[in-house]
Protein backbone atom coordinates (compact mmCIF):
# COMPACT_ATOMS: atom_id res chain seq x y z
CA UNK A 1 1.37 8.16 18.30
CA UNK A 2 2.07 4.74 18.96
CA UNK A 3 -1.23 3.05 19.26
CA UNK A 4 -0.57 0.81 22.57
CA UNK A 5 1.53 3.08 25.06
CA UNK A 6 0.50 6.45 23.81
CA UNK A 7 4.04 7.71 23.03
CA UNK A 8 4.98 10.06 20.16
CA UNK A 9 6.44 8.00 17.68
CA UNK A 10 9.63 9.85 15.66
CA UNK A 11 10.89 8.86 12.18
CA UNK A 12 14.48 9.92 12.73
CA UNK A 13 17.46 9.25 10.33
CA UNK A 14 18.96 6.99 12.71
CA UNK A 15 15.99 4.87 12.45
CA UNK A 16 16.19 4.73 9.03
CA UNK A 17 20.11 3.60 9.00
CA UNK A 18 21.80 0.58 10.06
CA UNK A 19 21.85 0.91 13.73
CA UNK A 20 25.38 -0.45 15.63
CA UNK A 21 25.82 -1.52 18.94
CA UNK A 22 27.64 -0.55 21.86
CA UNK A 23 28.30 -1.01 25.55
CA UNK A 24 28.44 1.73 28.07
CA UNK A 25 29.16 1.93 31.58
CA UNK A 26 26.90 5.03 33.07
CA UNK A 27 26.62 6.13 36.64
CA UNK A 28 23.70 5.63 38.64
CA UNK A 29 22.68 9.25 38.29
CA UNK A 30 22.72 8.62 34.22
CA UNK A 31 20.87 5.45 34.16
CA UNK A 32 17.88 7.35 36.38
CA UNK A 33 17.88 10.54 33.32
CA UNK A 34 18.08 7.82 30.86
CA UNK A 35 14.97 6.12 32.18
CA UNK A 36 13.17 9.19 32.70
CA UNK A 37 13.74 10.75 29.18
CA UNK A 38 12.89 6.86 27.98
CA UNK A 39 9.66 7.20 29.02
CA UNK A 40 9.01 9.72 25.94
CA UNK A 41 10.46 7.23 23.79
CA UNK A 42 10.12 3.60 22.57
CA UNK A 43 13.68 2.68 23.99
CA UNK A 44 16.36 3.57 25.87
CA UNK A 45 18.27 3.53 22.50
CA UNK A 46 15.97 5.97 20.66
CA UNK A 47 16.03 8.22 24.24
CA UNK A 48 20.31 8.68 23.92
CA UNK A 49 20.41 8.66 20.45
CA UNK A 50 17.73 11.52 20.61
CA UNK A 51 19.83 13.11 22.80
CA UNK A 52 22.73 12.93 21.35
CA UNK A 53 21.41 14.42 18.17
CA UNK A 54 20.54 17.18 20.39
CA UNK A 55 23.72 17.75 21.63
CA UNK A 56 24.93 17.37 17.96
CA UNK A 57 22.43 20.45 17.23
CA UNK A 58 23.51 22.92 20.30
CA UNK A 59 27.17 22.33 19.30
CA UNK A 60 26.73 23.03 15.60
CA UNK A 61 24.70 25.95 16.79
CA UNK A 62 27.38 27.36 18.74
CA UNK A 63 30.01 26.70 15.98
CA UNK A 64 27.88 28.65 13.70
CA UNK A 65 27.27 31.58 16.69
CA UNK A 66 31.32 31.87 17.05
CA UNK A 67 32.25 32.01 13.60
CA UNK A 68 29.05 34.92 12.92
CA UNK A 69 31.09 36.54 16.11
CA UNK A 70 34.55 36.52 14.91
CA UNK A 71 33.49 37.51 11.50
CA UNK A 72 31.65 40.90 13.31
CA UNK A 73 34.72 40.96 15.67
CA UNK A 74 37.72 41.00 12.58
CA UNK A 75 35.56 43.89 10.37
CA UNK A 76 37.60 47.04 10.62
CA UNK A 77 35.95 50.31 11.76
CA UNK A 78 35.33 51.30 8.61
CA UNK A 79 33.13 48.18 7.45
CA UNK A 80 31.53 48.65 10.61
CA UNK A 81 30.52 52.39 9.61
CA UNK A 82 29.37 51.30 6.00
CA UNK A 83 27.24 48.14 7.47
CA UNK A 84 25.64 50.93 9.36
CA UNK A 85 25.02 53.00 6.42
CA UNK A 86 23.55 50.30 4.85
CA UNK A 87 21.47 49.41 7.59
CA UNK A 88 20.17 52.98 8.07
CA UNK A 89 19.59 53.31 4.20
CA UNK A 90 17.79 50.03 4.13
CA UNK A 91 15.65 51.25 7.17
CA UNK A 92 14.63 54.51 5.33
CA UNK A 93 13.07 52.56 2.23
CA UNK A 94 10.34 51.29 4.72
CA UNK A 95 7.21 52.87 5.11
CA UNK A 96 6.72 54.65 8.52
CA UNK A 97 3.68 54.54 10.13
């Protein structure tokens, strides 16, 4: 917590690296979210770079979710009826209840 406005302070990498600065031009309706999501934050810097690591997260996420689809999608009917096998094999070495 930081000690005089009560906000949660977070280490992250970027404030650990060399920080470099630009200039944006946002719309009204960003400047307003910006100052809003600020006010969890020690800056408006740390509030878009915060959320732009988010962003960073959801898209490696769904990077990760499409290639875990495709691989599912290429397997050919009889990979899928072996993963099954396995599956209920693996399922039959636990203990029922």
């Amino acid at each position: 917590m930081h000690p005089q406005r009560g906000r949660v302070r977070r280490a992250s990498r970027s404030s650990r690296q060399r920080k470099l600065k630009k200039t944006f031009s946002l719309s009204p309706e960003s400047v307003n979210f910006l100052k809003r999501l600020a006010k969890s934050y020690d800056s408006d810097s740390e509030a878009l770079d915060a959320l732009i690591r988010e962003r960073e997260r959801e898209a490696e996420k769904q990077r990760i979710d499409a290639a875990i689809t495709n691989y599912y999608d290429s397997m050919s009917e009889e990979e899928r009826e072996e993963n099954r096998a396995w599956g209920e094999f693996a399922e039959s070495q636990f203990p029922t209840e």
